[in-house]
N, C-alpha and C. Protein backbone atom coordinates (compact mmCIF):
# COMPACT_ATOMS: atom_id res chain seq x y z
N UNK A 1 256.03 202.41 118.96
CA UNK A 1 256.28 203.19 120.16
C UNK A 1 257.75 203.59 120.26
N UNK A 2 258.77 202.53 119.95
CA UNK A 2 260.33 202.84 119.69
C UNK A 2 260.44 204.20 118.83
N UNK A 3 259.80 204.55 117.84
CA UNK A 3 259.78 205.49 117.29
C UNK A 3 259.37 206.18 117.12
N UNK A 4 258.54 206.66 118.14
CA UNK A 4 257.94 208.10 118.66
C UNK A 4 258.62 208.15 119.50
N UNK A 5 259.30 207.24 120.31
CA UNK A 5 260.09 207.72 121.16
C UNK A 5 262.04 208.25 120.71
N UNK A 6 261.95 207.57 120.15
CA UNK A 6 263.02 207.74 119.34
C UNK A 6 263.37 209.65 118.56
N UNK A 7 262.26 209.61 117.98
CA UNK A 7 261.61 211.19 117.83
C UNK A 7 261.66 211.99 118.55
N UNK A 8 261.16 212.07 119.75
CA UNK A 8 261.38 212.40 121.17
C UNK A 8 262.77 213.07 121.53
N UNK A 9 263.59 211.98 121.56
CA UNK A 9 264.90 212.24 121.85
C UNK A 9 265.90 213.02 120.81
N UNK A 10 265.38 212.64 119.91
CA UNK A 10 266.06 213.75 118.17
C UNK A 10 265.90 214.89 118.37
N UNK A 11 264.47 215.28 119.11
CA UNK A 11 263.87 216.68 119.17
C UNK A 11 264.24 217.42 120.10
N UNK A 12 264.48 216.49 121.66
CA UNK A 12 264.97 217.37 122.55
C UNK A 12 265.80 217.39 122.39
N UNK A 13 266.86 216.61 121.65
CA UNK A 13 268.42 216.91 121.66
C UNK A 13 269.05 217.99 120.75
N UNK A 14 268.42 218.13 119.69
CA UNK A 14 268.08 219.26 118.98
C UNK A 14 268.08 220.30 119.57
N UNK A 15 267.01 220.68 120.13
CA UNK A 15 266.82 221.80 121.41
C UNK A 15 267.85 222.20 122.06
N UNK A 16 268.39 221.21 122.60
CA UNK A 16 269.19 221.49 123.84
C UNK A 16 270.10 221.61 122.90
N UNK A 17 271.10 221.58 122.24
CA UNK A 17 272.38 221.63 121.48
C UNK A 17 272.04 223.42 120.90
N UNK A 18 270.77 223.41 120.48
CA UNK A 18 270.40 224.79 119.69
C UNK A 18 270.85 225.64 120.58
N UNK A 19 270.19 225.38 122.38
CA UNK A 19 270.43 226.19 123.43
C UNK A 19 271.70 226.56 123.84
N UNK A 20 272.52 224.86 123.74
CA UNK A 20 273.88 225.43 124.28
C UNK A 20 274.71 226.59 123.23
N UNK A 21 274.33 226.43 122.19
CA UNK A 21 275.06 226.84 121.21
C UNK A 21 275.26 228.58 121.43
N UNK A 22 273.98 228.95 121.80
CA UNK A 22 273.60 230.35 122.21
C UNK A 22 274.20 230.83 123.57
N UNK A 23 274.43 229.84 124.27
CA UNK A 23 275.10 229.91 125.67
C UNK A 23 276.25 230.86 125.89
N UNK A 24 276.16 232.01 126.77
CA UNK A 24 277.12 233.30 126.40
C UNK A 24 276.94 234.24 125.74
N UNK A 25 276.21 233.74 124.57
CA UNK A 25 275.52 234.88 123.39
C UNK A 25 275.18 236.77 124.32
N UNK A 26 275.40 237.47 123.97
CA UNK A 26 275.43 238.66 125.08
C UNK A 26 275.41 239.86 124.44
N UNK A 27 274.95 240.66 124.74
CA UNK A 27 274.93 242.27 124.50
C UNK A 27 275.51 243.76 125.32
N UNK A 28 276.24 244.25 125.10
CA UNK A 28 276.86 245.13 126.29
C UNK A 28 277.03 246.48 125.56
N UNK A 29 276.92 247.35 126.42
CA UNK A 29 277.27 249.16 125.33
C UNK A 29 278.16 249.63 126.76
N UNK A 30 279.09 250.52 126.11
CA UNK A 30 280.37 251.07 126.82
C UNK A 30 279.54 252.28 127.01
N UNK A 31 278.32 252.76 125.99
CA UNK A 31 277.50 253.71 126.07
C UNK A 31 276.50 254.06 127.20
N UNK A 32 275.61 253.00 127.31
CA UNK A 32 274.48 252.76 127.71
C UNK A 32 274.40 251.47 128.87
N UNK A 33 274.30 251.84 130.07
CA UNK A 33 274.70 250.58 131.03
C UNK A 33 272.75 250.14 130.95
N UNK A 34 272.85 248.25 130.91
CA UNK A 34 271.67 247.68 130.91
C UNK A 34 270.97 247.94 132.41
N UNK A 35 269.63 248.39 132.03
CA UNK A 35 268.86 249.16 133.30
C UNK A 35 269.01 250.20 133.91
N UNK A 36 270.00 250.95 132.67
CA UNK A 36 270.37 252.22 133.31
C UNK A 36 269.28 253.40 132.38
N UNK A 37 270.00 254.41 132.37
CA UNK A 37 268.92 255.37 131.76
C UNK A 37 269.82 255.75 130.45
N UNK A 38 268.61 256.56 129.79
CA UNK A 38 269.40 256.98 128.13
C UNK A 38 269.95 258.01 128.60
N UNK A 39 271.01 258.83 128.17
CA UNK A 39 271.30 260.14 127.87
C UNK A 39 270.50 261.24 127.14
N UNK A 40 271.09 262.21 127.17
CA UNK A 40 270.46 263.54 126.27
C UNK A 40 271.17 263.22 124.71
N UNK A 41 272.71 262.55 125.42
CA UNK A 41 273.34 262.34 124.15
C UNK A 41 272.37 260.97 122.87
N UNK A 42 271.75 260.22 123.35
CA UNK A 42 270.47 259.32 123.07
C UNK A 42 269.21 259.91 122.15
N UNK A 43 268.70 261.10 123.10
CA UNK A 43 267.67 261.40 123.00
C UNK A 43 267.17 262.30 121.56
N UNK A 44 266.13 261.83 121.55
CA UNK A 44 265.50 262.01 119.61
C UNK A 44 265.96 263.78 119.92
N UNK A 45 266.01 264.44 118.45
CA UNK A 45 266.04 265.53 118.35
C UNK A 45 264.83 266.22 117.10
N UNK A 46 263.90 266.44 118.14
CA UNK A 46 262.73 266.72 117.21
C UNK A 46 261.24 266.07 118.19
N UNK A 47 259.71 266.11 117.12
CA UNK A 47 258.98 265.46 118.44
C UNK A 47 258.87 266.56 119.39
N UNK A 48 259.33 267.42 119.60
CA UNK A 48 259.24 268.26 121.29
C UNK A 48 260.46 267.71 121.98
N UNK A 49 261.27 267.30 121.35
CA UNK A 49 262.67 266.54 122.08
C UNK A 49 263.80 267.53 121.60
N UNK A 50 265.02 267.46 122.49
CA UNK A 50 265.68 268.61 122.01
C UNK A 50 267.36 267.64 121.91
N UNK A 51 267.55 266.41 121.82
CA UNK A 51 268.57 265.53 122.24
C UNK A 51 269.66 265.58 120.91
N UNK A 52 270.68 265.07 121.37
CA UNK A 52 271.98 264.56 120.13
C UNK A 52 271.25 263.54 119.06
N UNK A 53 270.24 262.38 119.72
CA UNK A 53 269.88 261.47 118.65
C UNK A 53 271.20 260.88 118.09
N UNK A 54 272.01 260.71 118.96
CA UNK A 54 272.87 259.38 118.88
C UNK A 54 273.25 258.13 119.05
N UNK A 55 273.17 257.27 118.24
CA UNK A 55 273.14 255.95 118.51
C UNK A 55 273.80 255.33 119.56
N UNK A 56 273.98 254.51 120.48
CA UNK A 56 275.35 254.14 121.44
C UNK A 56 275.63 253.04 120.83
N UNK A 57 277.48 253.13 121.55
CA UNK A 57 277.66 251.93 120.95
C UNK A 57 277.41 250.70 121.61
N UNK A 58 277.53 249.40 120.52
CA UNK A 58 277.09 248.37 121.24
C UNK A 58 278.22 246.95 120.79
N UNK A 59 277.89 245.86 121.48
CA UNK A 59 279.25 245.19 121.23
C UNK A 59 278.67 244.12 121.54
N UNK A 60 278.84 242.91 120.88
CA UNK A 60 278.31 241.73 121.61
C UNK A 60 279.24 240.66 121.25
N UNK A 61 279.23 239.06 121.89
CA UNK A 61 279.90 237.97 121.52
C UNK A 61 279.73 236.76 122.30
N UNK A 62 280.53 235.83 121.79
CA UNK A 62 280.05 234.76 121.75
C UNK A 62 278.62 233.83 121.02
N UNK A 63 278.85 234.41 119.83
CA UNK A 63 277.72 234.30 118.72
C UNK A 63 277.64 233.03 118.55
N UNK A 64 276.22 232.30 118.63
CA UNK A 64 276.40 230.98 118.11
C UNK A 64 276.74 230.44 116.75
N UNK A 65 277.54 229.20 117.10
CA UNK A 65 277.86 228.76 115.76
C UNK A 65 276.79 228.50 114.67
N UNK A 66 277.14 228.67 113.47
CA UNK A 66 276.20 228.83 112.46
C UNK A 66 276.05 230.24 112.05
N UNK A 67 276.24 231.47 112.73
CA UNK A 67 275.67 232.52 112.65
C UNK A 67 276.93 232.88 110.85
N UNK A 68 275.54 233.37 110.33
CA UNK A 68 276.10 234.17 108.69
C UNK A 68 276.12 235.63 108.73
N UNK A 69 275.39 236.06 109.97
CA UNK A 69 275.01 237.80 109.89
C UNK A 69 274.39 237.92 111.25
N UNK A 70 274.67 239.40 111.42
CA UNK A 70 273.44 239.87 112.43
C UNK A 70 272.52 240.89 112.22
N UNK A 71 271.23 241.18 113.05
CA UNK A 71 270.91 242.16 112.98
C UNK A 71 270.46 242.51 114.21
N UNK A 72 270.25 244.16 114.34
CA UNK A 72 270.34 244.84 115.94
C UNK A 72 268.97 246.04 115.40
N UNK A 73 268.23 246.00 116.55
CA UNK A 73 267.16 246.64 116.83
C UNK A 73 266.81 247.18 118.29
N UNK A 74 266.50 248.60 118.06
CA UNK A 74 265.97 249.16 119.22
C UNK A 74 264.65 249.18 119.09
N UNK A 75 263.89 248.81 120.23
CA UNK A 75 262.30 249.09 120.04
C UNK A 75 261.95 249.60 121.79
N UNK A 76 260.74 250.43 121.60
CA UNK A 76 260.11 250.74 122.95
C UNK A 76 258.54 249.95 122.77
N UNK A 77 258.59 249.61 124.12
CA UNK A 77 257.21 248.17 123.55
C UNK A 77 255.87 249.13 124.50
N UNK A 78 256.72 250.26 125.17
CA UNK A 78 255.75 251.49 125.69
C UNK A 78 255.07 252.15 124.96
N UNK A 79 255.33 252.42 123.77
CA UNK A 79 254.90 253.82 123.02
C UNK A 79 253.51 253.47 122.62
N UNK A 80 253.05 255.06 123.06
CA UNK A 80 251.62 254.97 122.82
C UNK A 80 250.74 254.58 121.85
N UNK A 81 251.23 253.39 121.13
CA UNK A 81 250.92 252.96 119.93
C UNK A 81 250.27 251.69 120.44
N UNK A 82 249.45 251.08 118.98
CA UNK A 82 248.89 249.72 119.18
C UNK A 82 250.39 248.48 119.24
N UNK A 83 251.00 249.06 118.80
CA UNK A 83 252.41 248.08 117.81
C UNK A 83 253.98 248.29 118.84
N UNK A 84 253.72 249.17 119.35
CA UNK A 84 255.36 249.80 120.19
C UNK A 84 256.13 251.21 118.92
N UNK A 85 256.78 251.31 118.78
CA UNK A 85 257.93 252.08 117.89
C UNK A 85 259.30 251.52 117.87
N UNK A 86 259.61 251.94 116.61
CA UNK A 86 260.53 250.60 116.45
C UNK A 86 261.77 252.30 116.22
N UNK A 87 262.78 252.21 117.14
CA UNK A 87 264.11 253.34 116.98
C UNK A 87 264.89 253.00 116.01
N UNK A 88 265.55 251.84 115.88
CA UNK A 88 266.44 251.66 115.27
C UNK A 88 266.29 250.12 115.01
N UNK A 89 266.68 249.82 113.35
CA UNK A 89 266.70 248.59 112.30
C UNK A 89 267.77 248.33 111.95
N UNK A 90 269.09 247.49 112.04
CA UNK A 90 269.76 247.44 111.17
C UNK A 90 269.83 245.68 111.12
N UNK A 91 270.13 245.58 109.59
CA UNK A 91 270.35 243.97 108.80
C UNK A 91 271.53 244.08 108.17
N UNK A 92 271.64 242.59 108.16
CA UNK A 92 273.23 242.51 106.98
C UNK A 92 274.24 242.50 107.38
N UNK A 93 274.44 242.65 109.05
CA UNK A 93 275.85 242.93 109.47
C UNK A 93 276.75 241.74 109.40
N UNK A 94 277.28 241.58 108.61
CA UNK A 94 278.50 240.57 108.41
C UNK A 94 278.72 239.92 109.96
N UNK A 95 278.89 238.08 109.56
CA UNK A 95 278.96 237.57 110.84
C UNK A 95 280.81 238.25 111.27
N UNK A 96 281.72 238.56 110.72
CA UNK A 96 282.88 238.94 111.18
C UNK A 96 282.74 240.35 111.82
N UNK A 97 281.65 240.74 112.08
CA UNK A 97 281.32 242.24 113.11
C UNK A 97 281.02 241.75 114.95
N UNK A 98 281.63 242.56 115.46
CA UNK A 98 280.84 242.52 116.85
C UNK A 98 280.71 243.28 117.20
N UNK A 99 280.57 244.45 116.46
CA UNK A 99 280.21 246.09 117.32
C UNK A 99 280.04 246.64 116.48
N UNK A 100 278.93 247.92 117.14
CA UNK A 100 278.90 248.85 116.15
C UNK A 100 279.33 250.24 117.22
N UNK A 101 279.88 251.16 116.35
CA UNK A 101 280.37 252.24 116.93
C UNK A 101 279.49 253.07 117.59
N UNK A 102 279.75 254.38 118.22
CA UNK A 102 278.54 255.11 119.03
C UNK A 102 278.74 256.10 117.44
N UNK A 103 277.15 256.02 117.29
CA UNK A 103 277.14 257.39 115.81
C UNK A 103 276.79 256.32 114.87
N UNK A 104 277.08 255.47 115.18
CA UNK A 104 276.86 254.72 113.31
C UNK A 104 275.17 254.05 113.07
N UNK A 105 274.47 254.64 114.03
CA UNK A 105 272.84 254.91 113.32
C UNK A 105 272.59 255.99 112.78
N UNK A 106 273.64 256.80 112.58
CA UNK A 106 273.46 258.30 111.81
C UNK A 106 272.81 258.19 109.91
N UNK A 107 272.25 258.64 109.81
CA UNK A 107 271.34 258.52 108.65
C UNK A 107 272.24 258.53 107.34
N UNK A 108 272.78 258.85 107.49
CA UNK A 108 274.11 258.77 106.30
C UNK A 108 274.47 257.07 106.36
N UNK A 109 274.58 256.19 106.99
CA UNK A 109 275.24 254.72 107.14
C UNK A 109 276.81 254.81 107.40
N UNK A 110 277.18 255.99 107.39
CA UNK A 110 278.32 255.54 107.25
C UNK A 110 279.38 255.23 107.90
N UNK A 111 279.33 255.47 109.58
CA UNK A 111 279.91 254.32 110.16
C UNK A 111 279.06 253.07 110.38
N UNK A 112 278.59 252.92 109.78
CA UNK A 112 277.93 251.15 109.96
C UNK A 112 279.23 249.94 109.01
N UNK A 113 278.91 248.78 109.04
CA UNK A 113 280.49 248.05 108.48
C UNK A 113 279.98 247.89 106.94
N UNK A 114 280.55 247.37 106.37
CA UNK A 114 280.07 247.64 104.79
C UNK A 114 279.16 246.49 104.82
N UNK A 115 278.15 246.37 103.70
CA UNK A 115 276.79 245.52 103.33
C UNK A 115 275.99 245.60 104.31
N UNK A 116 276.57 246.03 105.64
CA UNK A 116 274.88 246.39 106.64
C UNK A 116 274.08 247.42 106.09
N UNK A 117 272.70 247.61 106.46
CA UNK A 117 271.56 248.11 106.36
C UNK A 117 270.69 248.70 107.00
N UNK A 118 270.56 250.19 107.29
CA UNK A 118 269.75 250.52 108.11
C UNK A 118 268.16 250.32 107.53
N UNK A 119 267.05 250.19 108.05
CA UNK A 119 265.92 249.98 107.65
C UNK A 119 264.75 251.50 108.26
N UNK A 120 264.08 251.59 107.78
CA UNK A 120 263.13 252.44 108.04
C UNK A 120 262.15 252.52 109.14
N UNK A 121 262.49 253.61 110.56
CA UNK A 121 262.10 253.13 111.42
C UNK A 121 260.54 253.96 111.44
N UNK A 122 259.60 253.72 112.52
CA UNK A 122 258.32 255.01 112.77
C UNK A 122 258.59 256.31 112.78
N UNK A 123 260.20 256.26 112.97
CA UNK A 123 260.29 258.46 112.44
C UNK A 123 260.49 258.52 111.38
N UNK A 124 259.82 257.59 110.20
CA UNK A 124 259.92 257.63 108.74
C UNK A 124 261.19 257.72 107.83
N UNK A 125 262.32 257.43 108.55
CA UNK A 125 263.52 257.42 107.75
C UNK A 125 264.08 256.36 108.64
N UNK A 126 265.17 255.59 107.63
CA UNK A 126 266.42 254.59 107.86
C UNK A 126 267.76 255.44 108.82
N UNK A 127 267.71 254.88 109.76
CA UNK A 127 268.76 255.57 110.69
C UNK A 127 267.91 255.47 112.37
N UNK A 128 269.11 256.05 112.96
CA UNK A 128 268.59 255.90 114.66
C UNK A 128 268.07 257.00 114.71
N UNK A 129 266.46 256.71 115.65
CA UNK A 129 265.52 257.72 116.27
C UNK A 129 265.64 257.55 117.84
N UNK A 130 266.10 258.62 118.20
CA UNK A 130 266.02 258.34 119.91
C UNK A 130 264.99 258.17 120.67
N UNK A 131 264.67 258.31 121.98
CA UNK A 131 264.10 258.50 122.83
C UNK A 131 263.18 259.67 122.53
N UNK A 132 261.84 259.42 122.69
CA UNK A 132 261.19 260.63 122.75
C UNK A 132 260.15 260.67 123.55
N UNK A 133 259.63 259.92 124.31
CA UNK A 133 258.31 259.56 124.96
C UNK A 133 257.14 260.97 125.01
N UNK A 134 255.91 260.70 125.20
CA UNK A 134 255.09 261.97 125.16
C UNK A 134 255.19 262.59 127.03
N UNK A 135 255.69 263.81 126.97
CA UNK A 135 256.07 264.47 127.79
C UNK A 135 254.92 264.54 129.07
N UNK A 136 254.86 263.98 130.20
CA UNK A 136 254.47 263.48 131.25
C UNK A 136 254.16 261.62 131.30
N UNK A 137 254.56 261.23 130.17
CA UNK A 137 254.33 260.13 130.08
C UNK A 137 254.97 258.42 131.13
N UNK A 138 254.86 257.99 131.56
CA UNK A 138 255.82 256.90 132.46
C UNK A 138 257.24 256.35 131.85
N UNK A 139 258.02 256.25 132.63
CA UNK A 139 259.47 255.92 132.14
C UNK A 139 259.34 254.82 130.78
N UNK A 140 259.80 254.53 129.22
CA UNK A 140 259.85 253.83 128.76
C UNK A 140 260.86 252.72 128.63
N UNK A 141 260.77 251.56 128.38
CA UNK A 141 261.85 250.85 128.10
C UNK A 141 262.07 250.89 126.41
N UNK A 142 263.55 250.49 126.86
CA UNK A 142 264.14 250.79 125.58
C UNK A 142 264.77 249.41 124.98
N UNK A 143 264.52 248.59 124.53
CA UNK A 143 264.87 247.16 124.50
C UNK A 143 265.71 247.46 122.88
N UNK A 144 267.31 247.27 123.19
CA UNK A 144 268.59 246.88 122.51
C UNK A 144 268.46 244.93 121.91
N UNK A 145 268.33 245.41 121.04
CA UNK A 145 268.59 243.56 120.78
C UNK A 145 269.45 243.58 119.49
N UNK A 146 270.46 242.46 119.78
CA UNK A 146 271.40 241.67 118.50
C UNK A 146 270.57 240.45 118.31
N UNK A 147 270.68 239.83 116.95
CA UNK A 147 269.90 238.77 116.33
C UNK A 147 270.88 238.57 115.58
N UNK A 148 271.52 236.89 116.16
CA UNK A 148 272.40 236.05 115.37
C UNK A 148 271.66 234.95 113.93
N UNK A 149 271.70 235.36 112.90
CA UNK A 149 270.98 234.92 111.90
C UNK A 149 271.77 233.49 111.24
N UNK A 150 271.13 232.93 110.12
CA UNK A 150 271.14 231.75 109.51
C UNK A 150 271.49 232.15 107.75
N UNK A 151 271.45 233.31 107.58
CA UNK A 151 271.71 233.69 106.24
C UNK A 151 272.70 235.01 106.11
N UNK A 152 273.59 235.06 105.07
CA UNK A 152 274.00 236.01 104.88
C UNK A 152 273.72 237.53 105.12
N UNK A 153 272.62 237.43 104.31
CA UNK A 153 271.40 238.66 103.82
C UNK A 153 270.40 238.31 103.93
N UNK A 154 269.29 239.41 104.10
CA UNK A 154 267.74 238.98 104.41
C UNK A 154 267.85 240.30 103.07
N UNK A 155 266.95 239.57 102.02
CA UNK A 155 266.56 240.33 100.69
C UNK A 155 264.88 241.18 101.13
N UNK A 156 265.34 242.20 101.71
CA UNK A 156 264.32 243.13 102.06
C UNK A 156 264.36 244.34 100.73
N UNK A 157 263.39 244.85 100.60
CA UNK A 157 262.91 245.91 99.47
C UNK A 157 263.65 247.36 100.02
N UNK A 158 264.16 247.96 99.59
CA UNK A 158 264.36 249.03 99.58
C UNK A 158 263.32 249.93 100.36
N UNK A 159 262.25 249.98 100.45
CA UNK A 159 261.26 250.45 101.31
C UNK A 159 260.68 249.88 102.40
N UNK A 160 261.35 248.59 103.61
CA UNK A 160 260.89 247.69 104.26
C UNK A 160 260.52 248.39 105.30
N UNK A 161 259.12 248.14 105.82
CA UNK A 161 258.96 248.73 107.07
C UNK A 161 259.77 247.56 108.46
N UNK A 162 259.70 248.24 109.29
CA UNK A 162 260.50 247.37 110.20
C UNK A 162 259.79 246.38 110.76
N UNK A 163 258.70 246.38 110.60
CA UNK A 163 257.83 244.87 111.05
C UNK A 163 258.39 244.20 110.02
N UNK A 164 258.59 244.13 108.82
CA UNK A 164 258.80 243.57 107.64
C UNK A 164 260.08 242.76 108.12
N UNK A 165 261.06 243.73 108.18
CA UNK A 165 262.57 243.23 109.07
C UNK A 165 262.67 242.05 110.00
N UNK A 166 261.44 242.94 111.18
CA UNK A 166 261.52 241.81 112.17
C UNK A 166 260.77 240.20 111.79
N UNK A 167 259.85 240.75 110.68
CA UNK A 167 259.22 239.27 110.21
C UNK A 167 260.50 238.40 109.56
N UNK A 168 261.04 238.90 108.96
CA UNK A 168 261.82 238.37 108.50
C UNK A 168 263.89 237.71 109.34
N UNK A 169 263.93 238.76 110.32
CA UNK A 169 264.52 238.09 111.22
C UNK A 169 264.54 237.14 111.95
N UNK A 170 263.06 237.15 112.12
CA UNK A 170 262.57 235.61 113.07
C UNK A 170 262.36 234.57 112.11
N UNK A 171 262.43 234.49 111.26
CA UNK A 171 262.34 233.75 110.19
C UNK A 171 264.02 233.23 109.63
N UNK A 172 264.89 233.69 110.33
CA UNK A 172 266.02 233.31 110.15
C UNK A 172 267.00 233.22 110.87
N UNK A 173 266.33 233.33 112.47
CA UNK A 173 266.90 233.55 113.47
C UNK A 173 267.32 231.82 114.07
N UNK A 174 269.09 232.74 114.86
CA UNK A 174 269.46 231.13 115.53
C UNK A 174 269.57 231.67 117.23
N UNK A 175 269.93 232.80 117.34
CA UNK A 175 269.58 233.24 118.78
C UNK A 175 269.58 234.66 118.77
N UNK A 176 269.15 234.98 120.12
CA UNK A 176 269.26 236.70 119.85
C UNK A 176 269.38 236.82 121.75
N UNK A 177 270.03 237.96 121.79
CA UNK A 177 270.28 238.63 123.03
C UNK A 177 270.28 240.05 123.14
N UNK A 178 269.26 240.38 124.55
CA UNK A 178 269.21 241.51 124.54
C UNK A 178 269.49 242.53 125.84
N UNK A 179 269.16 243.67 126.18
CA UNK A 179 269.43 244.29 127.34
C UNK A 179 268.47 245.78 126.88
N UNK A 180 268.00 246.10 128.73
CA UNK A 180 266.67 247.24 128.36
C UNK A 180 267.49 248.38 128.99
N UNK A 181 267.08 249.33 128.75
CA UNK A 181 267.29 250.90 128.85
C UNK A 181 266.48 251.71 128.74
N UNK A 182 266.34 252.64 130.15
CA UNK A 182 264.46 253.55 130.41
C UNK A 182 265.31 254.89 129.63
């Protein structure tokens, strides 16, 4: 009984240390205020959408210790799909990053920081897809998330769909924080 209980206490203490560790962990855009609305400057260009399709920027910190990398994903958990739509994938971002610039989901990579990775989102290419919802449709959310990881690199294929990503993020995840946008 000492040592199931003993177990007990390993496990929640575990827990709770995992938790504090994440404590502060945060997400913020100079772009995009949380619960606020997207821009035109946001919004997909294409679809019946007529927008910039620019990424905002985003900035986060207080990363828990341990973290080797991050990765940041936009998803709408609205879209008229069985699955949601996934906007924007990126992996690999060196744990010495805490921001990414406004523009650097542009399909080129190239303001992204070096060894990050854009991944391949439902508008069939690697890079940021904006906002597009089907036109009379209800306000969508737009859920921004950073994911403080446990590994350097996540060895994804050159062709990863972004479920693939996210399978594999949670699979190496030590905390993640996020903030929504209609």
């Amino acid at each position: 009984m000492n040592m199931v209980r003993a177990l007990v206490f390993v496990l929640i203490f575990t827990f709770s240390m995992g938790c504090r560790a994440a404590d502060g962990f945060s997400l913020s855009s100079p772009t995009v205020r949380a619960e606020g609305q997207l821009t035109n400057d946001q919004v997909f260009n294409g679809f019946g959408c007529e927008g910039k399709n620019i990424s905002p920027a985003l900035a986060w910190k207080n990363a828990p210790q341990g973290t080797k990398s991050f990765a940041v994903t936009v998803y709408d958990p609205d879209a008229p799909t069985s699955s949601g739509w996934w906007h924007w994938v990126v992996v690999n971002i060196p744990a010495s990053v805490n921001k990414l610039g406004e523009g650097a989901g542009d399909r080129s990579g190239k303001g992204l920081p070096e060894k990050a990775t854009q991944i391949r989102t439902d508008f069939g290419y690697a890079g940021f897809g904006g906002p597009c919802p089907p036109k009379g449709d209800k306000p969508h959310r737009y859920v921004f998330t950073v994911f403080a990881l446990k590994t350097e690199k996540l060895d994804l294929p050159p062709d990863a769909t972004a479920a693939l990503a996210g399978f594999m993020i949670n699979g190496e995840l030590i905390a993640k924080t996020s903030f929504t946008a209609y």
